[in-house]
C-alpha atoms as a PDB file:
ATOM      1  CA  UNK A   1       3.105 -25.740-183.319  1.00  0.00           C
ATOM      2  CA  UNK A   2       1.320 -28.162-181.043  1.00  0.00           C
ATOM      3  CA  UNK A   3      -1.806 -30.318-182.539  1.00  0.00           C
ATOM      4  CA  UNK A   4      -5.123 -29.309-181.409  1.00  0.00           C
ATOM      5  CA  UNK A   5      -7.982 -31.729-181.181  1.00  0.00           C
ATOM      6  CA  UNK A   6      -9.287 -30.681-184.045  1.00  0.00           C
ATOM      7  CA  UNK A   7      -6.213 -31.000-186.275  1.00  0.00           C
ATOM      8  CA  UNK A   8      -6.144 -34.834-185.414  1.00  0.00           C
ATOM      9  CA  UNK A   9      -8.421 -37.650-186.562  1.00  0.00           C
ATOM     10  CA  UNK A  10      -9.341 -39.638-183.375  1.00  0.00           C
ATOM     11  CA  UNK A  11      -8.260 -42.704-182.555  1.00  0.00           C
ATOM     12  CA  UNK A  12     -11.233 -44.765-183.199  1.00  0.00           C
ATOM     13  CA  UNK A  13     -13.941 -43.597-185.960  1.00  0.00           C
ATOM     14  CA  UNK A  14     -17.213 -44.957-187.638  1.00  0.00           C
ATOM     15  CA  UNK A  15     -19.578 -44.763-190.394  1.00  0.00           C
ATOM     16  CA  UNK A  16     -22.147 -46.579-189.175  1.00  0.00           C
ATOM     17  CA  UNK A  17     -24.583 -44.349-187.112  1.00  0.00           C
ATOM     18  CA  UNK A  18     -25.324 -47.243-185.226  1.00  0.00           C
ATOM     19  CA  UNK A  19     -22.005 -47.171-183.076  1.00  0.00           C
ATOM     20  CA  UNK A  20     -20.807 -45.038-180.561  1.00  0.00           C
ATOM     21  CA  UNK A  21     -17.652 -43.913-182.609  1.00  0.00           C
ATOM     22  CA  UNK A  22     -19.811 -42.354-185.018  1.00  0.00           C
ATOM     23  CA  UNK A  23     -19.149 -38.574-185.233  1.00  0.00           C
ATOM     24  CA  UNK A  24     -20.823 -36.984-188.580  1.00  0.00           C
ATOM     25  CA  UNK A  25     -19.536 -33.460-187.594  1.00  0.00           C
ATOM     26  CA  UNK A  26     -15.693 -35.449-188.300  1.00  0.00           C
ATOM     27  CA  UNK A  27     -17.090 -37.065-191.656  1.00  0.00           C
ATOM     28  CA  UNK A  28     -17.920 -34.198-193.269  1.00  0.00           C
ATOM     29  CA  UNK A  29     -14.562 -32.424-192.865  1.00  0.00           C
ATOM     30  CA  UNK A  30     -13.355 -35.666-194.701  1.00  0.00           C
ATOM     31  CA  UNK A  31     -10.804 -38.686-193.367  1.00  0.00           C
ATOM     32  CA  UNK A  32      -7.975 -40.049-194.832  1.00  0.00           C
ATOM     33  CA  UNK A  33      -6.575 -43.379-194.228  1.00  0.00           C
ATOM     34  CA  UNK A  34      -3.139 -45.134-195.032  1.00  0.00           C
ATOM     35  CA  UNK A  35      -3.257 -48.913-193.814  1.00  0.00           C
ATOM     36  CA  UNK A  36       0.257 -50.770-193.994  1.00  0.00           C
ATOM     37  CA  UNK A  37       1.287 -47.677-196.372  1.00  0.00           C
ATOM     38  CA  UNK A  38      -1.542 -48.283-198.702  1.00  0.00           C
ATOM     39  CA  UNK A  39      -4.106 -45.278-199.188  1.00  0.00           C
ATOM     40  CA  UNK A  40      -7.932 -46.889-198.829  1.00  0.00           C
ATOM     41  CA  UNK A  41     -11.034 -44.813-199.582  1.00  0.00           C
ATOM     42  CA  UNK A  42     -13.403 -48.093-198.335  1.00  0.00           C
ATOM     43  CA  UNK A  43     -12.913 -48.011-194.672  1.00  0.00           C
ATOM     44  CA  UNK A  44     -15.938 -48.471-193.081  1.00  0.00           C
ATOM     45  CA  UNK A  45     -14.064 -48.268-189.516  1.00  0.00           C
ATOM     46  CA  UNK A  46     -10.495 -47.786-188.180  1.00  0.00           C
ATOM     47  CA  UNK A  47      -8.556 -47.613-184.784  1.00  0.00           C
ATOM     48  CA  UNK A  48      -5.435 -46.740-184.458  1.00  0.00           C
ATOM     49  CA  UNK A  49      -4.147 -47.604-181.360  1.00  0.00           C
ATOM     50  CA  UNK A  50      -5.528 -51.290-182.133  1.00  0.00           C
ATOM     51  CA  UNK A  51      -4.011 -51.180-185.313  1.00  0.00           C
ATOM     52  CA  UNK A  52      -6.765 -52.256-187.702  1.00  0.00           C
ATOM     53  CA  UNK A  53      -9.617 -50.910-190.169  1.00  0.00           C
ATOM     54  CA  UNK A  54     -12.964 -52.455-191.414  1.00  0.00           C
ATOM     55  CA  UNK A  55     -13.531 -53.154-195.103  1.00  0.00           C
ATOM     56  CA  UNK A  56     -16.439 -54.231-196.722  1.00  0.00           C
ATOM     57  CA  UNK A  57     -16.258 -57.749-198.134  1.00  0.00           C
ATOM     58  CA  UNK A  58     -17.762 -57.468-202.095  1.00  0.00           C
ATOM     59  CA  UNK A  59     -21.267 -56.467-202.298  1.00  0.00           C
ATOM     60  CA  UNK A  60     -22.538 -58.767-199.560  1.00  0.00           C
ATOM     61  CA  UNK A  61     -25.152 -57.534-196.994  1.00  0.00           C
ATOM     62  CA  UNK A  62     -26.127 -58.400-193.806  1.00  0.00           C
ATOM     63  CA  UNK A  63     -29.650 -59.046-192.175  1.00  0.00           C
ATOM     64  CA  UNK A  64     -30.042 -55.358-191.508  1.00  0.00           C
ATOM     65  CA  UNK A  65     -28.900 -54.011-194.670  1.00  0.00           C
ATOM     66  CA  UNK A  66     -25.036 -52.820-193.898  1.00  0.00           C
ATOM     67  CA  UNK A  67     -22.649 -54.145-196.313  1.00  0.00           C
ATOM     68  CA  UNK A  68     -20.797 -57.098-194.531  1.00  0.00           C
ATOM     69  CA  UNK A  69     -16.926 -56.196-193.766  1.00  0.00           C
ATOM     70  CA  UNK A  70     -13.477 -57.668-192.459  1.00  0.00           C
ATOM     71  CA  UNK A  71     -11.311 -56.396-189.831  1.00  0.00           C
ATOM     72  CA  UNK A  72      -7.568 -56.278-191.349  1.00  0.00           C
ATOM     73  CA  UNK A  73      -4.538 -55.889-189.071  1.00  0.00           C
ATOM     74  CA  UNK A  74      -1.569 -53.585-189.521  1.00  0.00           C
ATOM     75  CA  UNK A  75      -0.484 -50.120-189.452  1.00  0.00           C
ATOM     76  CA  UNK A  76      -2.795 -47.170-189.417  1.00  0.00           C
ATOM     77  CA  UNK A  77      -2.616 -43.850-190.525  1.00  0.00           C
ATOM     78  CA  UNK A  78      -5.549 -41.182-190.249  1.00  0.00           C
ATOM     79  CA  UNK A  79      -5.469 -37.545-191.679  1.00  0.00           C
ATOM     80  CA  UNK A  80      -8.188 -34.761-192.602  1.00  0.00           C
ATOM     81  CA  UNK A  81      -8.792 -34.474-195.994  1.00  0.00           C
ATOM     82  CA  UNK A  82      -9.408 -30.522-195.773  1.00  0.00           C
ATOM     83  CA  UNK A  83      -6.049 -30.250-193.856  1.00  0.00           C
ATOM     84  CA  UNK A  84      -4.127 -32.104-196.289  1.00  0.00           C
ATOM     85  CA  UNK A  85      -5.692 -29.621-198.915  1.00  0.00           C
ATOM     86  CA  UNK A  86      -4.608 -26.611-196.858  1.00  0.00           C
ATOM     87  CA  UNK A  87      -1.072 -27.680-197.003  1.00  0.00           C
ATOM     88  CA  UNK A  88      -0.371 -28.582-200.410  1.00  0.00           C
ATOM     89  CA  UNK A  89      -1.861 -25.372-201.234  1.00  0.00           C
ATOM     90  CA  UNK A  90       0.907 -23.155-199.999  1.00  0.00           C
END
């Protein structure tokens, strides 16, 4: 069975409105992300071909009001939540 678009995360995803990677229609179905075999549930923004994710750094905010964050390097993983759901299901 071949992957379908919409079994696979893109490779570049947002949270912030503001950018062009934001897609709310792939937030809602929920994202998962391993970086360097760690599960994180604070990524604010990941690509994986680039190998890095966006964290928030503590509870620091910038001019506009967005938390403040740091780009970490390494290996990235991306799932849908709802899909991982399905299969541990059966």
């Amino acid at each position: 069975m071949t992957d379908t678009p919409l079994d696979t995360p893109p490779d570049r995803l947002s949270n912030d409105p503001r950018s062009k990677f934001y897609r709310p229609e792939l937030l809602e179905r929920g994202i998962g992300i391993r970086f360097n075999g760690i599960e994180r549930t604070n990524v604010e923004e990941y690509c994986i071909s680039e190998g890095w994710v966006r964290v928030p750094v503590g509870r620091s905010l910038d001019r506009r009001g967005m938390p403040m964050t740091m780009k970490l390097k390494g290996t990235v993983e991306a799932w849908f939540l709802d899909r991982a759901s399905e299969t541990s299901a059966d």
